[in-house]
C-alpha atoms as a PDB file:
ATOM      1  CA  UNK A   1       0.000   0.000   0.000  1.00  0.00           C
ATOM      2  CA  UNK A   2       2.691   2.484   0.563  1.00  0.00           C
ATOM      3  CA  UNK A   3       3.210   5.028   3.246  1.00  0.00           C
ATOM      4  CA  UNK A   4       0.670   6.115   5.668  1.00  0.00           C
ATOM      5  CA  UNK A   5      -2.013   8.597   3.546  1.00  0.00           C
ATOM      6  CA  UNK A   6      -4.959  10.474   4.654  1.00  0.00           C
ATOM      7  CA  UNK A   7      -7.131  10.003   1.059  1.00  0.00           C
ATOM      8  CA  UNK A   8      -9.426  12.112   0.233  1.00  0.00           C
ATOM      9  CA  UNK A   9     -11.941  12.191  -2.587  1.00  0.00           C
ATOM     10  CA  UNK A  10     -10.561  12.705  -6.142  1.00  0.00           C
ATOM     11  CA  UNK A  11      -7.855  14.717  -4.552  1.00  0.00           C
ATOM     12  CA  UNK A  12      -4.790  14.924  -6.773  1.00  0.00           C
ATOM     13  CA  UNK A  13      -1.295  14.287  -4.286  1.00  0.00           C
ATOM     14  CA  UNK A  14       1.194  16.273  -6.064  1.00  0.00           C
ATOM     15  CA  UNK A  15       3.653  13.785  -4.733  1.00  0.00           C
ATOM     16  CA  UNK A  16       2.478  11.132  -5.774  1.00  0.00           C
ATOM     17  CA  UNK A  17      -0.046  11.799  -8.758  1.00  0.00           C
ATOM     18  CA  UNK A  18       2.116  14.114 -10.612  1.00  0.00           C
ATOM     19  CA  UNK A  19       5.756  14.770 -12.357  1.00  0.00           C
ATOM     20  CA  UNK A  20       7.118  15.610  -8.929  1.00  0.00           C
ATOM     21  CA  UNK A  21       7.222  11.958  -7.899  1.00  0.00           C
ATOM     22  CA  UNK A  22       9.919  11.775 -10.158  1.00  0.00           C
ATOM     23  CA  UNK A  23      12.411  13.883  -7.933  1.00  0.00           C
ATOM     24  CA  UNK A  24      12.440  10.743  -5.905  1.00  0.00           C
ATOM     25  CA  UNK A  25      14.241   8.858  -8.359  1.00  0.00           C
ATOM     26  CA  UNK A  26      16.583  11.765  -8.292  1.00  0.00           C
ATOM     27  CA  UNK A  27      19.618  10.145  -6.541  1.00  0.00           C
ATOM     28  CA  UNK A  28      18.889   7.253  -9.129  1.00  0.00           C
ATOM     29  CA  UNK A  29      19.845   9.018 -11.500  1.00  0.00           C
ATOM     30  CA  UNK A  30      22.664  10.513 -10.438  1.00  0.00           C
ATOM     31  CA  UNK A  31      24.208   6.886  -9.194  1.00  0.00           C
ATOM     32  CA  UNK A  32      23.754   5.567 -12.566  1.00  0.00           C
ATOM     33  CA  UNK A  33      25.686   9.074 -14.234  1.00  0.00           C
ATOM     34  CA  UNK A  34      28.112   8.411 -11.048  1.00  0.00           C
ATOM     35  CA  UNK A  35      30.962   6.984 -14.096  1.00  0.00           C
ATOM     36  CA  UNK A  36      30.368  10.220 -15.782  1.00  0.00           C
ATOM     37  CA  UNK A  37      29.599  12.791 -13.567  1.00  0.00           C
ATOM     38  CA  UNK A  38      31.732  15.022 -10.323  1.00  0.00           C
ATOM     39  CA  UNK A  39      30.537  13.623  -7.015  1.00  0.00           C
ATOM     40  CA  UNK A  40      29.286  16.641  -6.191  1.00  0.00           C
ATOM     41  CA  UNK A  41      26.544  15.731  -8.955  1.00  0.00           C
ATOM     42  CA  UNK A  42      25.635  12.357  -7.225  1.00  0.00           C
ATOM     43  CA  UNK A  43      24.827  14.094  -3.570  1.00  0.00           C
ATOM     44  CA  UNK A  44      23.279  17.015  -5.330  1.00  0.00           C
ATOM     45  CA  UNK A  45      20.731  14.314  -6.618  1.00  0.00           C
ATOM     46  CA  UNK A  46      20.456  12.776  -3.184  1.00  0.00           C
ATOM     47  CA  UNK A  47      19.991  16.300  -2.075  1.00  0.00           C
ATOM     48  CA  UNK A  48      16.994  16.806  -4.483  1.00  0.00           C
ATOM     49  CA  UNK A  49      15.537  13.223  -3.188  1.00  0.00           C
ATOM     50  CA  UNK A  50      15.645  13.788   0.090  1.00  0.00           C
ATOM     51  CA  UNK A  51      13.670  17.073   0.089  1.00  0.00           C
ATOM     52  CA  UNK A  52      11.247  15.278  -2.103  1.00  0.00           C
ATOM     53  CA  UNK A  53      11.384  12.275   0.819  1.00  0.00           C
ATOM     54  CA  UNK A  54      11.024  15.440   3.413  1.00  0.00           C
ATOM     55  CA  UNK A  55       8.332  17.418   1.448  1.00  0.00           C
ATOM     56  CA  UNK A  56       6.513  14.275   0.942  1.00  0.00           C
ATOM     57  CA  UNK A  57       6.555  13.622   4.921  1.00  0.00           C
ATOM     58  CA  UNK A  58       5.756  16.724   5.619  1.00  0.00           C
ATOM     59  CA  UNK A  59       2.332  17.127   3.213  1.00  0.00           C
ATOM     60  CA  UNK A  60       1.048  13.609   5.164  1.00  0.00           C
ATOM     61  CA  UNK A  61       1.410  15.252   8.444  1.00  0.00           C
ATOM     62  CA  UNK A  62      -0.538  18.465   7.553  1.00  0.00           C
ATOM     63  CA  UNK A  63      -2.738  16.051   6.141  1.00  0.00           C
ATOM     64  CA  UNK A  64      -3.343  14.248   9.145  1.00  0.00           C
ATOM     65  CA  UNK A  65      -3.517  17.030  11.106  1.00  0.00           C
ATOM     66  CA  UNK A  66      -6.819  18.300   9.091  1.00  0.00           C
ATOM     67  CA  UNK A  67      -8.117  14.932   8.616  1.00  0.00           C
ATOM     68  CA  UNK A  68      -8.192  14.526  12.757  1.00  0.00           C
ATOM     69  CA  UNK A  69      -9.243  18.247  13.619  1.00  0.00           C
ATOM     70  CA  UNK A  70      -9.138  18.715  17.278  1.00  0.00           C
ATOM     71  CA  UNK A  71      -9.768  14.864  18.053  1.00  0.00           C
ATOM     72  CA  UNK A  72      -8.141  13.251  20.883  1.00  0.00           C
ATOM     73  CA  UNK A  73      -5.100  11.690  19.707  1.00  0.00           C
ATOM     74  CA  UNK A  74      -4.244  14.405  16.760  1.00  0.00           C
ATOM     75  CA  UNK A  75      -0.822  14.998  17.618  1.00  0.00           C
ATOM     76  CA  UNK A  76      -0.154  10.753  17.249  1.00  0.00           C
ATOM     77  CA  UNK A  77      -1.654  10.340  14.386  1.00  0.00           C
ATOM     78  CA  UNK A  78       0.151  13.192  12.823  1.00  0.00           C
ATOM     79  CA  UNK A  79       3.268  11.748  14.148  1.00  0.00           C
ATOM     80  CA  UNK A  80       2.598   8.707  12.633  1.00  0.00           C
ATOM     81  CA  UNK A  81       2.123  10.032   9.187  1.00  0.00           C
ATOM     82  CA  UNK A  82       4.951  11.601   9.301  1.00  0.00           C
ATOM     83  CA  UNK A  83       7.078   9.267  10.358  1.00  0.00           C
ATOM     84  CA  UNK A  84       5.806   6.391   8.151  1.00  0.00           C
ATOM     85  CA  UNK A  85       5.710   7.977   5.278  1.00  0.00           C
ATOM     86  CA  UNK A  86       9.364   9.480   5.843  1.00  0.00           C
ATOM     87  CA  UNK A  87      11.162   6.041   6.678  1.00  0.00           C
ATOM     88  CA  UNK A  88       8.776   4.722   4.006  1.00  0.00           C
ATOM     89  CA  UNK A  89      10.099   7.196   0.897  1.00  0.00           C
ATOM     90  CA  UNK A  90      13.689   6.987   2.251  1.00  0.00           C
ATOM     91  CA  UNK A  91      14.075   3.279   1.930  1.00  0.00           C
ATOM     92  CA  UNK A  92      12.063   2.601  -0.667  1.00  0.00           C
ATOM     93  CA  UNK A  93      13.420   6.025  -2.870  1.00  0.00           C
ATOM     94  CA  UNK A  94      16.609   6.777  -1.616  1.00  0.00           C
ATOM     95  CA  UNK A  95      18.125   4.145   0.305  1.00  0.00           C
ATOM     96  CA  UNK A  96      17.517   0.946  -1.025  1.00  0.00           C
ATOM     97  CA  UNK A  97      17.420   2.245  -4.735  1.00  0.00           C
ATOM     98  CA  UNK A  98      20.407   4.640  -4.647  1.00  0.00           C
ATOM     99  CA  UNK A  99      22.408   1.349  -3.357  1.00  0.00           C
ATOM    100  CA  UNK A 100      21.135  -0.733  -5.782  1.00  0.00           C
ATOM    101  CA  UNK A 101      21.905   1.182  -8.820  1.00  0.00           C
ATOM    102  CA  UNK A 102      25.047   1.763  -7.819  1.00  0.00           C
ATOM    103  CA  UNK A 103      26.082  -1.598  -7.532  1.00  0.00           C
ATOM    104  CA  UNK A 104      24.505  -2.302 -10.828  1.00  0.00           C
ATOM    105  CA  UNK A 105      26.564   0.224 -12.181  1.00  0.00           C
ATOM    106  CA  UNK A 106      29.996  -0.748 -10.305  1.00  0.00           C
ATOM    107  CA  UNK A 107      29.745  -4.122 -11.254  1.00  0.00           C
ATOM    108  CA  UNK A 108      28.468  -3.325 -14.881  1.00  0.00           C
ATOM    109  CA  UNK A 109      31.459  -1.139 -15.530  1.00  0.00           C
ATOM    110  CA  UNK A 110      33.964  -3.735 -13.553  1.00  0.00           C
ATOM    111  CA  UNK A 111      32.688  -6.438 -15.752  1.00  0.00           C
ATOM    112  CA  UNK A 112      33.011  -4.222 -19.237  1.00  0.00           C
ATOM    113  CA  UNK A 113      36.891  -3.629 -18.319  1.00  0.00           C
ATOM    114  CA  UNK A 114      37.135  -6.954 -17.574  1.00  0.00           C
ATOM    115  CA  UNK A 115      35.472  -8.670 -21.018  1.00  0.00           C
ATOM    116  CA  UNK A 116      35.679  -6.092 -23.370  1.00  0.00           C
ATOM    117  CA  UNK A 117      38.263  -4.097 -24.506  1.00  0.00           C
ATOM    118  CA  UNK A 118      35.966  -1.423 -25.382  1.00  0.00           C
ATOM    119  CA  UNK A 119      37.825   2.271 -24.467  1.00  0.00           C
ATOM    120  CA  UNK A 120      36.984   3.504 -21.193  1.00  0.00           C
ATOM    121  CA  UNK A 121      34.643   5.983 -21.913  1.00  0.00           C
ATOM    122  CA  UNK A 122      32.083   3.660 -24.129  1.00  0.00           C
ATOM    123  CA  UNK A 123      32.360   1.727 -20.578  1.00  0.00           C
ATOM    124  CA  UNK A 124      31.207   4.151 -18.564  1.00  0.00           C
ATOM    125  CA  UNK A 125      28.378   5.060 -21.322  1.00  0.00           C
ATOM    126  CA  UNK A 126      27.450   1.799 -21.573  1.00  0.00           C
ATOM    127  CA  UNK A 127      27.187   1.630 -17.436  1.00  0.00           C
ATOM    128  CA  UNK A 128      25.312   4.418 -17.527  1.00  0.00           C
ATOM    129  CA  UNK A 129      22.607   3.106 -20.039  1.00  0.00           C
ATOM    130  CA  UNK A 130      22.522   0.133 -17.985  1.00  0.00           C
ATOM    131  CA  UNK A 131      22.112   1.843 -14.453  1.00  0.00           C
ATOM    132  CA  UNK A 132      18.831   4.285 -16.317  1.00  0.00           C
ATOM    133  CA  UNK A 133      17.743   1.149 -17.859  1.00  0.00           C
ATOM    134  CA  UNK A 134      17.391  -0.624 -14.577  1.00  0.00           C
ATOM    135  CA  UNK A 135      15.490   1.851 -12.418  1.00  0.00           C
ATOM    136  CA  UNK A 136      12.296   1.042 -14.344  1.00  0.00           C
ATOM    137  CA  UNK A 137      12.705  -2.552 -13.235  1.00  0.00           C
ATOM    138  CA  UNK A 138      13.760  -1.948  -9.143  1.00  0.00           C
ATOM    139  CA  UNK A 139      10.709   0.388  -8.678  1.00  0.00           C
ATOM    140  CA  UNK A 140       8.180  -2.390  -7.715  1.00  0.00           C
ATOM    141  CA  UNK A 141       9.621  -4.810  -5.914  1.00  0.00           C
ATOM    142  CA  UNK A 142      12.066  -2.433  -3.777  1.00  0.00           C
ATOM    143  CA  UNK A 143       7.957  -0.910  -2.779  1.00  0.00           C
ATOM    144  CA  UNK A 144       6.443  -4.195  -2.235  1.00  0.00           C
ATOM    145  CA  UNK A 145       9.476  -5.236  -0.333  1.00  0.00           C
ATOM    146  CA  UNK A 146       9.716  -2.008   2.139  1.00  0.00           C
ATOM    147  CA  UNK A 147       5.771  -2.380   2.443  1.00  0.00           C
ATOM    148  CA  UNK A 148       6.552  -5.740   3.827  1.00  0.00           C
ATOM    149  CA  UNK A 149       9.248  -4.974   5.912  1.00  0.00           C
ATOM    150  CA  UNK A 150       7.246  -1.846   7.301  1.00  0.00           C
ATOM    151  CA  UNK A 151       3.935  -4.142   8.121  1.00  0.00           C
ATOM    152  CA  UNK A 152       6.550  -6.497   9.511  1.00  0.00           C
ATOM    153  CA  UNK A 153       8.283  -3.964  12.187  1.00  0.00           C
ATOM    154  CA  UNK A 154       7.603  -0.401  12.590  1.00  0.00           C
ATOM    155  CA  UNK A 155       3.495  -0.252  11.711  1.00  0.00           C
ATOM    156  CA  UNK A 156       3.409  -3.147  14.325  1.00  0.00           C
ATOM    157  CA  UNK A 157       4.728  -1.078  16.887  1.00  0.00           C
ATOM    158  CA  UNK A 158       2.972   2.159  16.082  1.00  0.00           C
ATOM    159  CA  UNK A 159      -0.764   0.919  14.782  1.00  0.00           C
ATOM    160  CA  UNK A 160      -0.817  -2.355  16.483  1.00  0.00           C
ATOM    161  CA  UNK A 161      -0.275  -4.593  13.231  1.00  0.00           C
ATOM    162  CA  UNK A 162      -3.138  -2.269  11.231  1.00  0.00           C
ATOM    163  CA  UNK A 163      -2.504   0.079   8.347  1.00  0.00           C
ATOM    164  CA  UNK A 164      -2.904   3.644   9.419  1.00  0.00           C
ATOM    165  CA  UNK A 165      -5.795   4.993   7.317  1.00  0.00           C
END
């Protein structure tokens, strides 16, 4: 299901409906350039993810907040959003993604010096069409997989087991 999200009707997320959800993939990008590109590049891109990650956390908990008015228990609940959705997006975006392309992209460009005797930079090219190419693929199951480990730990402890709706 994802992070922790107050829905409401036919209400558009702009951080997860629109182009902005992109920014996530940010540091994903900039790992698979990594061959190419000054560090500074790669950690600008984590930069730009985790202020989407941030943003993202931030929207859920003045979410909550108006979804639970003045109720008892507001300030949890808000908590909660905010703190799901935020160790949600930053495994499932940043973390566990940002990791994985890289070590796509190491061991694609290890593997090309070792096999090939293609010139250096047609290696690191050729990592970096292979890092982009993979992102599409990762998306899903690095989601499914941090939903599972989420249900599994952190939502026990803070919703008894239940998904936060």
């Amino acid at each position: 299901m994802g992070p922790t999200e107050v829905k409401t009707a036919n209400a558009v997320d702009i951080y997860r409906d629109t182009w902005v959800r992109f920014l996530g993939y940010a540091n994903e990008v900039g790992e698979a350039f990594r061959a190419l590109v000054p560090v500074s590049f790669v950690w600008g891109s984590y930069a730009v993810a985790t202020a989407y990650v941030t943003a993202d956390a931030v929207d859920k908990g003045k979410k909550a907040a108006v979804a639970h008015g003045d109720n008892p228990g507001k300030t949890t609940r808000v908590a909660v959003a905010v703190v799901d959705t935020f160790v949600w997006q930053a495994l499932a975006s940043v973390i566990i993604p940002g990791f994985t392309i890289n070590r796509v992209c190491a061991a694609s460009l290890y593997l090309l010096g070792r096999t090939t005797k293609w010139p250096l930079p047609v290696c690191k090219w050729t990592t970096t069409a292979i890092g982009l190419s993979t992102i599409p693929f990762i998306i899903t199951p690095i989601d499914r997989s941090v939903d599972f480990l989420l249900d599994s730990s952190l939502r026990k402890v803070y919703n008894d087991g239940k998904k936060h709706e």
